[in-house]
Protein backbone atom coordinates (compact mmCIF):
# COMPACT_ATOMS: atom_id res chain seq x y z
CA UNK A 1 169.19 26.73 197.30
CA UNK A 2 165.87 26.41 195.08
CA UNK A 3 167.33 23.81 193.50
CA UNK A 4 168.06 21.96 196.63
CA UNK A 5 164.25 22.66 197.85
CA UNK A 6 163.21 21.42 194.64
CA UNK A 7 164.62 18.28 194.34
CA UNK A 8 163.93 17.05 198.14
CA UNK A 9 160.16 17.95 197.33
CA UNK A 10 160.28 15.50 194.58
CA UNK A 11 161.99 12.88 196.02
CA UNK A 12 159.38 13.43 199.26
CA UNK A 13 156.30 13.39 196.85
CA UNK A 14 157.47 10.28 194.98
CA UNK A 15 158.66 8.00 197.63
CA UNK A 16 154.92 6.99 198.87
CA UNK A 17 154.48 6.04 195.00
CA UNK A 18 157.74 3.43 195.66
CA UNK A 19 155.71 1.95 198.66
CA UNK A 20 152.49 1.73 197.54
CA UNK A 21 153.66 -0.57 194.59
CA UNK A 22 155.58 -3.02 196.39
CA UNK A 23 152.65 -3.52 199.08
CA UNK A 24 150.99 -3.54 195.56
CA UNK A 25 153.21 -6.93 194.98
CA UNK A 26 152.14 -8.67 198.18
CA UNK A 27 148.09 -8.08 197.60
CA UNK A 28 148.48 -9.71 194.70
CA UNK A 29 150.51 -12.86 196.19
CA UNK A 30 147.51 -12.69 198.86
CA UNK A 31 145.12 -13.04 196.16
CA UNK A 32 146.86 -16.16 195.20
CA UNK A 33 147.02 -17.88 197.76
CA UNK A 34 143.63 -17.48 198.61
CA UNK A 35 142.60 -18.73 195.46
CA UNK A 36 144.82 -22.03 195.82
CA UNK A 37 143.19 -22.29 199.31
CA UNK A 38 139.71 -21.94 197.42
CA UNK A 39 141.03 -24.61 194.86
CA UNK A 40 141.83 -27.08 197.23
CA UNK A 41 139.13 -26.75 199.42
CA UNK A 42 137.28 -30.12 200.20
CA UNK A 43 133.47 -30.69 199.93
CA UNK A 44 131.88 -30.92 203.06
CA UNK A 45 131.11 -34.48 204.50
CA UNK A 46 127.20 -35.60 204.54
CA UNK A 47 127.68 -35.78 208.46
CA UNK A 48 128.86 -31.72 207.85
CA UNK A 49 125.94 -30.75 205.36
CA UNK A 50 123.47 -32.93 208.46
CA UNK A 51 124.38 -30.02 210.70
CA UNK A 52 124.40 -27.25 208.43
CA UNK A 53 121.08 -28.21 207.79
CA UNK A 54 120.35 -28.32 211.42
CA UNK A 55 121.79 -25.50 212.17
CA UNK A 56 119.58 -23.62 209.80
CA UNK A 57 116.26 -25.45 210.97
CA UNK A 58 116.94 -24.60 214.54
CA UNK A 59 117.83 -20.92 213.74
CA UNK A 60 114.86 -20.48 211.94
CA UNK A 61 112.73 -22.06 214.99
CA UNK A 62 114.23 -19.57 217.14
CA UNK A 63 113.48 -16.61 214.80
CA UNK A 64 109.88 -17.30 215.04
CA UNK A 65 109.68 -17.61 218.58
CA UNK A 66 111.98 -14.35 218.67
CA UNK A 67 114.05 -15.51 220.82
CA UNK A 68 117.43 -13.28 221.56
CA UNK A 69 120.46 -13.12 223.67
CA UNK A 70 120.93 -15.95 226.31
CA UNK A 71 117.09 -17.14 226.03
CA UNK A 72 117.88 -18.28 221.96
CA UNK A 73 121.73 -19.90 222.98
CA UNK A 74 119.67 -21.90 225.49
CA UNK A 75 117.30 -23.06 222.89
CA UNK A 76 119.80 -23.73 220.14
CA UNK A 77 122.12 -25.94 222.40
CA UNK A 78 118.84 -28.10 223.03
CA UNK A 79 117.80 -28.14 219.40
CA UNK A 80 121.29 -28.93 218.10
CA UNK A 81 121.72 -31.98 220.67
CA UNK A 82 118.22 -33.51 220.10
C-alpha cells in the first residue's frame, strides 16, 4: 500500500514538469514568428512618418496647455485635420 502511495505521488509531482515543457515548445515557436513578423516589417511611408510627426507636435501642444479628457480629443482632432 506504501508503495502504491508512493508511486501516484510521483507520477502527481512530475506530470506539471511534462506540461510546462511542451507549452515550453510553443513560446518558443511564438518567439519566431514574431521575429519573422519583425523581419518583414515595411518602413513606414513619408506620408506615415508626416503624421507621426504630427501627431507628436499636436500632443505636445496639448501638454502645455494641459489639456485632458474630452477638452484635449477636441483639440487634437482640430490639430490633426489642419
Amino acid at each position: 500500500m506504501k508503495e502504491l502511495i508512493a508511486v501516484l505521488c510521483l507520477v502527481l509531482a512530475t506530470s506539471p514538469i511534462a506540461f510546462a515543457q511542451e507549452k515550453a515548445g510553443d513560446g518558443a515557436e511564438n518567439a519566431v514568428k514574431a521575429e519573422k513578423r519583425v523581419k518583414t516589417r515595411k518602413p513606414p511611408t513619408e506620408k506615415q512618418l508626416a503624421h507621426q510627426q504630427r501627431m507628436r507636435d499636436c500632443s505636445r501642444k496639448a501638454a502645455d496647455q494641459k489639456l485632458k479628457g474630452n477638452d484635449r480629443k477636441q483639440f487634437m482632432k482640430i490639430c490633426l485635420k489642419g
